[in-house]
Protein backbone atom coordinates (compact mmCIF):
# COMPACT_ATOMS: atom_id res chain seq x y z
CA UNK A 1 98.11 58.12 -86.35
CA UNK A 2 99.05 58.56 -89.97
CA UNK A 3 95.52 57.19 -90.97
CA UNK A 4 93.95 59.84 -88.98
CA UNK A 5 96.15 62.17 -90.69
CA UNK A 6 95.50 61.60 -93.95
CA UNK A 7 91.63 60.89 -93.64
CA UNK A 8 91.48 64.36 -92.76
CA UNK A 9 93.54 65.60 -94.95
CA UNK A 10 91.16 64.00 -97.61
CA UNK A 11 88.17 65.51 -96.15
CA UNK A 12 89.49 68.87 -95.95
CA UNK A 13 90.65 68.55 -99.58
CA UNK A 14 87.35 67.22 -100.14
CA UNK A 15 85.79 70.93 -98.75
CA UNK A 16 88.39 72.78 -100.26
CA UNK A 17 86.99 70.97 -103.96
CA UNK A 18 83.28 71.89 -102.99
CA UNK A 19 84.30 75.12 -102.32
CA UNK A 20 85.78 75.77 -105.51
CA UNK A 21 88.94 76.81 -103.63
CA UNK A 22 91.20 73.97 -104.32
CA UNK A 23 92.83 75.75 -107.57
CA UNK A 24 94.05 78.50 -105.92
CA UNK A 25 95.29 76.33 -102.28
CA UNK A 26 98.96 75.11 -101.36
CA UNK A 27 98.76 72.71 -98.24
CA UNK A 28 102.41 72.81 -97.19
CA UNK A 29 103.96 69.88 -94.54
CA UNK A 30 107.47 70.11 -93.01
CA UNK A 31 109.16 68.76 -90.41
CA UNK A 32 112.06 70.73 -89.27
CA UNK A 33 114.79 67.60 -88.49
CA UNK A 34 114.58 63.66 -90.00
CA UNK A 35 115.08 60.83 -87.10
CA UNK A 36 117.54 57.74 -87.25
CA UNK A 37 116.09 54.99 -88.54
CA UNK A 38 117.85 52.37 -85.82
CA UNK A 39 116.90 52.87 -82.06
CA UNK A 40 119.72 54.46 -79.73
CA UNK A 41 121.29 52.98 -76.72
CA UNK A 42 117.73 54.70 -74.60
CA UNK A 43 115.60 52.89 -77.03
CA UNK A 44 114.45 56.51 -78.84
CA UNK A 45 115.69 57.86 -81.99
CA UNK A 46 118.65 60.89 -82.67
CA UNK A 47 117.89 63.31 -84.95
CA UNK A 48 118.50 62.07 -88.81
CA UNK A 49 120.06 63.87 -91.90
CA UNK A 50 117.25 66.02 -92.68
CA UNK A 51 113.61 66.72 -92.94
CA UNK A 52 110.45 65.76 -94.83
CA UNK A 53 107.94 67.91 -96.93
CA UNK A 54 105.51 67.47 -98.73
CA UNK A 55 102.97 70.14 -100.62
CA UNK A 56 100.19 69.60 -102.54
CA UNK A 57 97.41 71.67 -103.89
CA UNK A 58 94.94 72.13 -107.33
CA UNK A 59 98.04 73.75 -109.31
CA UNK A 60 101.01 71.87 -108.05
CA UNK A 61 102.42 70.20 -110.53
CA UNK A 62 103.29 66.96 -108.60
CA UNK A 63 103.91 63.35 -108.54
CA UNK A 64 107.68 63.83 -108.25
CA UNK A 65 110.24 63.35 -105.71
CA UNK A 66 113.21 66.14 -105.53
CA UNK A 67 116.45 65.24 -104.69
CA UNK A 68 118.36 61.81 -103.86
CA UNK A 69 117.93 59.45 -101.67
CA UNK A 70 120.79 57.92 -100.33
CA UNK A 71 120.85 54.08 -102.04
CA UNK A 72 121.88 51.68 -100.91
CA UNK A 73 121.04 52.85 -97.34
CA UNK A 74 123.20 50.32 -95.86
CA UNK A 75 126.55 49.89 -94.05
CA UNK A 76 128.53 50.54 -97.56
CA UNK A 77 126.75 53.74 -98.00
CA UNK A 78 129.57 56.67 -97.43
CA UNK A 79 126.81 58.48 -95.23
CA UNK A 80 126.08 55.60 -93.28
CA UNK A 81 126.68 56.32 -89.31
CA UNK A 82 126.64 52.78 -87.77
CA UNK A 83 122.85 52.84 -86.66
């Protein structure tokens, strides 16, 4: 799924570039709650510690990542929930 995502995500950047629009365009992703990374006890996921974004556009000055990750995300980690 994530390669159909992102090819068209390319193309529509692609038409947003012939357009001459792509200077003055902010594509903005979020997801509203982050998942566990370990499968529960019903084999799905619980929700996580937060969400992920992601914007990009002609003027954003990018190529950085805000924030910390939690490291090591392991059992010594303070955060760490036992899954």
């Amino acid at each position: 799924r994530g390669g159909k995502a992102n090819d068209s995500l390319k193309r529509f950047i692609q038409f947003l570039k012939d357009e001459g629009l792509w200077d003055n365009t902010a594509i903005l992703m979020a997801s509203d709650f982050g998942r566990s990374l370990n499968p529960n006890s019903g084999g799905g996921t619980d929700h996580g510690w937060g969400g992920n974004y992601f914007l990009a556009g002609g003027k954003v000055n990018g190529k950085k990542i805000l924030g910390d990750f939690p490291s090591p995300l392991s059992p010594e980690h303070p955060n760490w929930i036992g899954r």
